[in-house]
Each structure stands twice: as C-alpha cells, then as structure tokens.
C-alpha atoms as a PDB file:
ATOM      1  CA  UNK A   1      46.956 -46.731 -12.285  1.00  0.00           C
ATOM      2  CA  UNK A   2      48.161 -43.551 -10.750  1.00  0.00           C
ATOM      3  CA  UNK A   3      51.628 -42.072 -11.809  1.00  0.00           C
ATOM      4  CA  UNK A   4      54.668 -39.266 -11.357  1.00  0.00           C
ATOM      5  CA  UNK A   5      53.301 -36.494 -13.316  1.00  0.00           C
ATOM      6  CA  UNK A   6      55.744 -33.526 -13.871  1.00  0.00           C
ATOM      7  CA  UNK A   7      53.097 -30.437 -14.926  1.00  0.00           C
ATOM      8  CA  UNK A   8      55.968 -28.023 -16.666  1.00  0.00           C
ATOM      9  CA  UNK A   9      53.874 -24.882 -17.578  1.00  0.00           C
ATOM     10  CA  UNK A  10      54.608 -21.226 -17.453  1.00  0.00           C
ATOM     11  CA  UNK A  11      50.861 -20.178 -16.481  1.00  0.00           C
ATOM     12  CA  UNK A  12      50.730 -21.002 -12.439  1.00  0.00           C
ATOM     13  CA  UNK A  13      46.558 -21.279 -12.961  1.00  0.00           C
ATOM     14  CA  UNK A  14      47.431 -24.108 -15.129  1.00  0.00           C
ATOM     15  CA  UNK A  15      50.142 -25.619 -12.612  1.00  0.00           C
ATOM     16  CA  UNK A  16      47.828 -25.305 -10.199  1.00  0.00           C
ATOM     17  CA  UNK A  17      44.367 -26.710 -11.637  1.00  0.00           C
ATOM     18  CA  UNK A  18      46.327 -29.809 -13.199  1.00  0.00           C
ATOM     19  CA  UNK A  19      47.960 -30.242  -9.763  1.00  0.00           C
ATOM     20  CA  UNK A  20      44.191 -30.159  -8.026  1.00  0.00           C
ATOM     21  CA  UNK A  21      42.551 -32.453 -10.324  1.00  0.00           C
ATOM     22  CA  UNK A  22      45.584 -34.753 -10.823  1.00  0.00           C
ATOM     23  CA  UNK A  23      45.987 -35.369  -7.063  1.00  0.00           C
ATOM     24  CA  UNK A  24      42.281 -35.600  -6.598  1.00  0.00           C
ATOM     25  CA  UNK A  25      42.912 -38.968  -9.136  1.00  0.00           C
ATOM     26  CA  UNK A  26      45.830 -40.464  -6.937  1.00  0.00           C
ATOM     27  CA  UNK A  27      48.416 -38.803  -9.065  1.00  0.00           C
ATOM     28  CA  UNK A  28      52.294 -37.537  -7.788  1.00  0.00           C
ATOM     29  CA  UNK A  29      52.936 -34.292  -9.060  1.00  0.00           C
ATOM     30  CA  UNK A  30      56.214 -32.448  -9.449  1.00  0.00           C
ATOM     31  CA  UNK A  31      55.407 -28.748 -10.516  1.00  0.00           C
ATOM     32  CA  UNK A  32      57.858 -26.473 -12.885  1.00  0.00           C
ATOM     33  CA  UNK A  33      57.777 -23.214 -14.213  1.00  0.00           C
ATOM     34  CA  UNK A  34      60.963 -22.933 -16.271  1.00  0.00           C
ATOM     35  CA  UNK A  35      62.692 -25.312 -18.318  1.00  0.00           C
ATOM     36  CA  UNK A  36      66.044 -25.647 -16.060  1.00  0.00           C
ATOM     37  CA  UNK A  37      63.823 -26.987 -13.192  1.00  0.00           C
ATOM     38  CA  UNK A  38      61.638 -29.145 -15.386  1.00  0.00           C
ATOM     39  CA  UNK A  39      64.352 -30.361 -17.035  1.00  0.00           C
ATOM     40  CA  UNK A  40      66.530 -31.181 -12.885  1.00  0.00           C
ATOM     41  CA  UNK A  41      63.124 -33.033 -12.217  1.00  0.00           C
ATOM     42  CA  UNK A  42      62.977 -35.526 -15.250  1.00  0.00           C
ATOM     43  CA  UNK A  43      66.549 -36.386 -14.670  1.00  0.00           C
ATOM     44  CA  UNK A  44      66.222 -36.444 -10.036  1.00  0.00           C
ATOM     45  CA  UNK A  45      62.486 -37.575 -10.439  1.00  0.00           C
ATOM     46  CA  UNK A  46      61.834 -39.992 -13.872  1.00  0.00           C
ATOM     47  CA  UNK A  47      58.311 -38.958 -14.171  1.00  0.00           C
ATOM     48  CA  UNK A  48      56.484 -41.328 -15.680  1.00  0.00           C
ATOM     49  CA  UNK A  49      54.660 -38.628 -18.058  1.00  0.00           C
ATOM     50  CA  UNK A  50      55.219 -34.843 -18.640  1.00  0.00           C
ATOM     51  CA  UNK A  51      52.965 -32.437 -19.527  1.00  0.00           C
ATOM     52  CA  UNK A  52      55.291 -29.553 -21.156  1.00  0.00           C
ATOM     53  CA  UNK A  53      54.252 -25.904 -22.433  1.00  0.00           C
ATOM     54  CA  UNK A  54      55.830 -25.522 -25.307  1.00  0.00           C
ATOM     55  CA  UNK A  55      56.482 -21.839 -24.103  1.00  0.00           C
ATOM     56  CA  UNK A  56      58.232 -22.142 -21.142  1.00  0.00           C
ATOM     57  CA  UNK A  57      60.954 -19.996 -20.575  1.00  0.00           C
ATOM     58  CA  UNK A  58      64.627 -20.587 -20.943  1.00  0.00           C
ATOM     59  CA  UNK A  59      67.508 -18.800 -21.659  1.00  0.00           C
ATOM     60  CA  UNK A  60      68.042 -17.452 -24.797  1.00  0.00           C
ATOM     61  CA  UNK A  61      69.600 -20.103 -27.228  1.00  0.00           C
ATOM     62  CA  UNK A  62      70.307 -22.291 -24.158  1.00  0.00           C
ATOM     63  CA  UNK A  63      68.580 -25.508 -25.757  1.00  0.00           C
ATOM     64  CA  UNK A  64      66.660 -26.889 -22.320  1.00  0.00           C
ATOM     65  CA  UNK A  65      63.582 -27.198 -24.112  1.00  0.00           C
ATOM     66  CA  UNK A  66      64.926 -29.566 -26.643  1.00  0.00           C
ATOM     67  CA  UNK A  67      66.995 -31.558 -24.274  1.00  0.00           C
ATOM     68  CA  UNK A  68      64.299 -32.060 -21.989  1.00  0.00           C
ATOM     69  CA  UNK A  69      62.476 -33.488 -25.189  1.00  0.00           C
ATOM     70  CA  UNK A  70      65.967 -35.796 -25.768  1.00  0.00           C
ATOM     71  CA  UNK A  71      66.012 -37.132 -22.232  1.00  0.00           C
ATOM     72  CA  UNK A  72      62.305 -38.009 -22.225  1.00  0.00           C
ATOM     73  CA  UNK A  73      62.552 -40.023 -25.139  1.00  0.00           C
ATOM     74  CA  UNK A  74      65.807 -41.672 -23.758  1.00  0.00           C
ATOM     75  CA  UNK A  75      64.050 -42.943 -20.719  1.00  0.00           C
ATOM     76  CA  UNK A  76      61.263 -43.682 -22.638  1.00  0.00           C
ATOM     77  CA  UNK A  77      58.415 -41.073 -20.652  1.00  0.00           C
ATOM     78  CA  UNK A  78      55.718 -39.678 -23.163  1.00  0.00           C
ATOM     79  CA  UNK A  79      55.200 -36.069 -23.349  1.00  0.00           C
ATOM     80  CA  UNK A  80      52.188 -33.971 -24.008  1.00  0.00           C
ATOM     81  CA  UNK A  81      53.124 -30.777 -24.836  1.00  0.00           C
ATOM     82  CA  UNK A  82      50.657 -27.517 -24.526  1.00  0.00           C
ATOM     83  CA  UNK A  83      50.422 -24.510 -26.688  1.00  0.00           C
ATOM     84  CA  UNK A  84      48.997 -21.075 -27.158  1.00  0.00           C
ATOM     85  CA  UNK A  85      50.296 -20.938 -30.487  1.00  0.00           C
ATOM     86  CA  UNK A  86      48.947 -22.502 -33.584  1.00  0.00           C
ATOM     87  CA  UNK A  87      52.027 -22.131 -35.151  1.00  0.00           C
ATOM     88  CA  UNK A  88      53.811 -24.965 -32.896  1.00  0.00           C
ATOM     89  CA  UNK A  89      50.560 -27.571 -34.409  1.00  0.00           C
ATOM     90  CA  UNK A  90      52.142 -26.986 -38.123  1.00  0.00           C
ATOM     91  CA  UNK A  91      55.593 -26.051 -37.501  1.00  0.00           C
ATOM     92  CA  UNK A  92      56.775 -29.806 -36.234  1.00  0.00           C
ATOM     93  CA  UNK A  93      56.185 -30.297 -32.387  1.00  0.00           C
ATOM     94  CA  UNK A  94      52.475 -32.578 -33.567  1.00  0.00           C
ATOM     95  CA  UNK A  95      54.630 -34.231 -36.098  1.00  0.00           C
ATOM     96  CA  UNK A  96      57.832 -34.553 -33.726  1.00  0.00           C
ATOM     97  CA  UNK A  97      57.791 -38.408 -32.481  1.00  0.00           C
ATOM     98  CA  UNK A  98      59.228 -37.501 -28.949  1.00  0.00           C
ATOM     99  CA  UNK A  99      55.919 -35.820 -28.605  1.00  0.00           C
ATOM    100  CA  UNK A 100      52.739 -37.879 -28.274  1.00  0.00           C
ATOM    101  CA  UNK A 101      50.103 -35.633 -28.575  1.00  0.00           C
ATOM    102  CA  UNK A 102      50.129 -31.335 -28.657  1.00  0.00           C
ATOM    103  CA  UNK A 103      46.792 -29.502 -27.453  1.00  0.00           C
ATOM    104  CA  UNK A 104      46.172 -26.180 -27.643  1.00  0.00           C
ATOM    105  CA  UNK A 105      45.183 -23.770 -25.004  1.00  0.00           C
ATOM    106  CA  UNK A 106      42.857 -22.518 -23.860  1.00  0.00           C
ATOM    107  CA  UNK A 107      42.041 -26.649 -23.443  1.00  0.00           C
ATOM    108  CA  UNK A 108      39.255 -28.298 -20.880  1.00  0.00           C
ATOM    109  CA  UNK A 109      40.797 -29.179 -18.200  1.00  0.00           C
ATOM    110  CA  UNK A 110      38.377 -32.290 -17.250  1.00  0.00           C
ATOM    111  CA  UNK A 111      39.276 -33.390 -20.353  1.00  0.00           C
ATOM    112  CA  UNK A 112      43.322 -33.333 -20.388  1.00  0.00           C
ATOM    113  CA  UNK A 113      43.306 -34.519 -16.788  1.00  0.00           C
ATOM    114  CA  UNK A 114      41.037 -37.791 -18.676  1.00  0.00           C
ATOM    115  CA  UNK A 115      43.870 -37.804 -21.653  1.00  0.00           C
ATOM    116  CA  UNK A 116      46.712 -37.887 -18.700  1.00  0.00           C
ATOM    117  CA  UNK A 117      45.013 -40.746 -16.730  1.00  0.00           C
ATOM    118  CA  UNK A 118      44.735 -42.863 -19.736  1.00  0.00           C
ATOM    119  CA  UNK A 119      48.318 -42.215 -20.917  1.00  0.00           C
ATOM    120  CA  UNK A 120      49.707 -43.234 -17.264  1.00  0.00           C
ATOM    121  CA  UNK A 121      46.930 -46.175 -17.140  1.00  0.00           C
ATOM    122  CA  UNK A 122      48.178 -47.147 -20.473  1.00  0.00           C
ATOM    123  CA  UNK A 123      51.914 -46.501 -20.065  1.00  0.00           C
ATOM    124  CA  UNK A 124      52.621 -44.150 -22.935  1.00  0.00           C
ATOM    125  CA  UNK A 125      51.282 -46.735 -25.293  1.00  0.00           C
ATOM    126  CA  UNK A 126      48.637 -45.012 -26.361  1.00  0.00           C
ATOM    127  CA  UNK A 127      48.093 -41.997 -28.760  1.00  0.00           C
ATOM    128  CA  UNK A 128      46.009 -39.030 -28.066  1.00  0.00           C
ATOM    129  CA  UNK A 129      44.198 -37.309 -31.435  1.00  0.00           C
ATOM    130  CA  UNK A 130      43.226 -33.954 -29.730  1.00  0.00           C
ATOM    131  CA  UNK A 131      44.505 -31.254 -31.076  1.00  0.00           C
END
C-alpha cells in the first residue's frame, strides 16, 4: 500500500534520497526542512507517516518540534524520528509513545525506506526495533 510520506529532515541528501527511493515505491512525498513547514504540512496535508529529524531547526524555545509530535498523535499518524545523537536514544524520544521507532544516523537507506513501507502497509500498527 503506498502512502503520504512527509520526510522532515534538516540534511537535503537525506530529503532527497528518501524522496528517490520512496517515489520509486509508489509513495507521495511532502519534503521539509524546518519544523514550521513540517509542522503547516501535517496539519494542510495529514500524512499518513512522518519521518522527523529530531534536529531540525526551530526557533529558539518556540516548541514546533513538540507540537508537531502532539498533532501527530492527535490524528493518529506514526512517527519515526532520526538522530545523530545518541543522547536523544536514552534521553526519552525511544521511550516517548508518540514516537514509534528512533534510528540513528548515519542509517541504510534501503533499509529505512523497507521500515517506512511496512509501517504505511501496516498502518502504524506495527513497531519497528531498530535502533
């Protein structure tokens, strides 16, 4: 089953290899590089998954991050968040139930484009280990 995909990362290689190989699979993909936009999009677009760096940029003490996190859970689209920091794995965002699974970067790519096909196929029921 293909789905609306919003890719929110702050790394345009990323963006751009996700958007490739999602497409390539029958995917729709919105594409956001700050938090404000990627946070418009859930609300205009109701992606059916988002894949959200956990480092994208918003203004200082401005919350976006977080309330993208609230809306997503209210409308009941999983998230799969993405980090360069190990810190975010044992500070709360693995444990954090609006997120369903956090990988950390540098990741495959073949394999989080599988992980994102089977979440859509599955409809956010499912739960990816990865780490």
């Amino acid at each position: 089953m293909a789905g609306k995909i919003l890719v929110a990362d702050v790394d345009a290689n990323i963006r751009s290899v996700l958007k490739y190989r999602l497409r390539r699979d029958g995917h729709t993909i919105l594409l956001s590089a700050n938090c404000a936009d990627a946070l418009d999009k859930v609300r205009a677009e109701n992606p059916d998954l988002i894949v959200l760096d956990l480092a994208l940029p918003e203004p200082e003490g401005s919350g976006l991050c977080e309330q993208i996190l609230s809306d997503a859970a209210e409308r009941g689209i999983p998230v799969l968040a993405l980090t360069i920091y190990g810190d975010d794995l044992s500070n709360g965002a693995s444990t954090d139930p609006r997120v369903l699974c956090v990988i950390q970067k540098p990741f495959s790519a073949r394999q989080l484009v599988a992980d994102i096909s089977a979440i859509v196929s599955s409809q956010g029921g499912m739960t990816v280990q990865r780490l």
